[in-house]
C-alpha atoms as a PDB file:
ATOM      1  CA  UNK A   1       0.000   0.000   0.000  1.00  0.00           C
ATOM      2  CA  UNK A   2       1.508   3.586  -1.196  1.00  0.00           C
ATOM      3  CA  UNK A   3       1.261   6.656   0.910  1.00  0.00           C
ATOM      4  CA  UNK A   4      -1.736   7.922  -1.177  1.00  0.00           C
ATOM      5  CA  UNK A   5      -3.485   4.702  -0.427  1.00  0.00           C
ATOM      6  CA  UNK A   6      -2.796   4.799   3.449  1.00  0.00           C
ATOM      7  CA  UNK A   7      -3.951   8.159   3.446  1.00  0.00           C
ATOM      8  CA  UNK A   8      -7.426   8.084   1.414  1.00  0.00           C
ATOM      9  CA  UNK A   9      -8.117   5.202   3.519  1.00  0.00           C
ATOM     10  CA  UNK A  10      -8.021   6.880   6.604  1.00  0.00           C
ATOM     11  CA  UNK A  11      -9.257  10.179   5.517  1.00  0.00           C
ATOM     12  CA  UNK A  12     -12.233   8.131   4.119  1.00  0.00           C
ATOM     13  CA  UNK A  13     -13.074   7.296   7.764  1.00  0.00           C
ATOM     14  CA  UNK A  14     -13.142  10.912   8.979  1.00  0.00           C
ATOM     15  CA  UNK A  15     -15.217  12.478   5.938  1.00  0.00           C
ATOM     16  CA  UNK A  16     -18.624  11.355   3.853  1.00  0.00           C
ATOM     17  CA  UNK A  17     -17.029  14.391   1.385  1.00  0.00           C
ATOM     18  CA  UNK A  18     -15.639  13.199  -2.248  1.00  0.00           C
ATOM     19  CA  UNK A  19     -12.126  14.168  -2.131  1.00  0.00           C
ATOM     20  CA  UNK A  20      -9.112  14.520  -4.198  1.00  0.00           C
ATOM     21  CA  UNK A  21      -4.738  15.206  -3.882  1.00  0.00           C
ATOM     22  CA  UNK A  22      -5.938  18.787  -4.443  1.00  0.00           C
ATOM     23  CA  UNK A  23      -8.399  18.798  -2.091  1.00  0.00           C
ATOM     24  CA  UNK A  24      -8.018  21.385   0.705  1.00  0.00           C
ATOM     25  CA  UNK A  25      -8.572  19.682   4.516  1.00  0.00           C
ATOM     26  CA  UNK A  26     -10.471  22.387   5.509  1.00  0.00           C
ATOM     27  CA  UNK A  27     -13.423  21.524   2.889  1.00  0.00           C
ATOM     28  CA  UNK A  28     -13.388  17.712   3.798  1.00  0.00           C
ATOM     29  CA  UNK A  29     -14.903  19.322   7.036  1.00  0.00           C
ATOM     30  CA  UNK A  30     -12.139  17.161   9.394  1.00  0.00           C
ATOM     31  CA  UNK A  31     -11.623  19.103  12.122  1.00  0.00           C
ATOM     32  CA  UNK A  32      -8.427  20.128  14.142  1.00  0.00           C
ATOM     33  CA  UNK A  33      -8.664  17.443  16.549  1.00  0.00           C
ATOM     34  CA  UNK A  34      -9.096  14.517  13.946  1.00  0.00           C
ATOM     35  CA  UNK A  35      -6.332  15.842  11.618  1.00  0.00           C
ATOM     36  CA  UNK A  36      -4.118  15.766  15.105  1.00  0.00           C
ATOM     37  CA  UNK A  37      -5.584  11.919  15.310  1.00  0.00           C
ATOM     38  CA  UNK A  38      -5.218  10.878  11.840  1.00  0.00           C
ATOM     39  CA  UNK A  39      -1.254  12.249  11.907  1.00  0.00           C
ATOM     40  CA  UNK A  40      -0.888  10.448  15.454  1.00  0.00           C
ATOM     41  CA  UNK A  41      -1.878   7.153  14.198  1.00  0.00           C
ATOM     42  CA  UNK A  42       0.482   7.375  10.991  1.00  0.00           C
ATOM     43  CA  UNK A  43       3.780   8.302  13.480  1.00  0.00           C
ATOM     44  CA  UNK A  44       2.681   5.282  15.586  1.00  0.00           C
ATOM     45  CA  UNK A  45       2.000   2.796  12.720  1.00  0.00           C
ATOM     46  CA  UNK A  46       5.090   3.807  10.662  1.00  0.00           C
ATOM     47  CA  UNK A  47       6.877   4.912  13.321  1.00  0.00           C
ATOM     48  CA  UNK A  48       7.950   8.413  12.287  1.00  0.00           C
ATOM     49  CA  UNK A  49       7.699  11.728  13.689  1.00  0.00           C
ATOM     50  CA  UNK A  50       5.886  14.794  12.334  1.00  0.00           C
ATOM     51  CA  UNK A  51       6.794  18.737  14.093  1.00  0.00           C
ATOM     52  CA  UNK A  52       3.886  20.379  14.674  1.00  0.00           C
ATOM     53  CA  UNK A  53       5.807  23.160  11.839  1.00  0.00           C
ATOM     54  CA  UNK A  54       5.242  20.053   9.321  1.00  0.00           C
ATOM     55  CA  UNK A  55       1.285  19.811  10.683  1.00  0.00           C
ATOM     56  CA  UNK A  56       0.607  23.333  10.357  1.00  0.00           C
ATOM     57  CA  UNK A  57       1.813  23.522   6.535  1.00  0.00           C
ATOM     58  CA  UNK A  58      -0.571  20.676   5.983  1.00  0.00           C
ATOM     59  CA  UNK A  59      -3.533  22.617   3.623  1.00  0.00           C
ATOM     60  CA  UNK A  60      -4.524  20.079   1.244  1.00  0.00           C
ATOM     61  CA  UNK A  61      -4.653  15.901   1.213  1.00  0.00           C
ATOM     62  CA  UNK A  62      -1.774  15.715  -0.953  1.00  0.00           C
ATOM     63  CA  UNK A  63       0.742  17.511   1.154  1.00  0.00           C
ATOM     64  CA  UNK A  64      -0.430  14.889   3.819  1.00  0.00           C
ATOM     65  CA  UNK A  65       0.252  12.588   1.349  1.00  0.00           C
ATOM     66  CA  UNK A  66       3.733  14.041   0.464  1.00  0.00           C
ATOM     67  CA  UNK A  67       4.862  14.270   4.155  1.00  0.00           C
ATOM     68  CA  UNK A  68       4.191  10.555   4.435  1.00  0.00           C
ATOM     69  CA  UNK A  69       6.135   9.812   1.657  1.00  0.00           C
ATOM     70  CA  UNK A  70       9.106  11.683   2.664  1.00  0.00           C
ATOM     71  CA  UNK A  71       8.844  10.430   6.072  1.00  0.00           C
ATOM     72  CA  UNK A  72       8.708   6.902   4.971  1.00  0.00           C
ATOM     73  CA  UNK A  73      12.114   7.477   2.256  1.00  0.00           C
ATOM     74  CA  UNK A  74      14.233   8.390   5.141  1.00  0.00           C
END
């Protein structure tokens, strides 16, 4: 499974809204709190680390799905 996979998988979960890579979070209508849960699960499952500067770039689903990628490279 690629990063874009893992990630429209869990996103899935946390919206009913159709969604693309150029889809901006804030429109999927995921709040704060489950963005901080859905980035929480991926550090613990992959075990990498995210900054909270890295989480507050985060504006659309595929710079989530960029991050994971380069987190998962290294």
């Amino acid at each position: 499974m690629n990063a874009q996979e893992i990630i429209f998988k869990l996103l899935k979960c946390l919206t009913k809204t159709k969604f693309n890579l150029e889809s901006n979070i804030k429109d999927l209508n995921i709040d704060s709190l489950d963005l901080v849960v859905l980035i929480t699960d991926m550090e613990d499952k992959y075990n990498i680390s995210i900054t909270d500067e890295e989480l507050m770039k985060l504006k659309t689903v595929g710079d989530i799905v960029n991050l994971l990628e380069s987190k998962l490279e290294k």
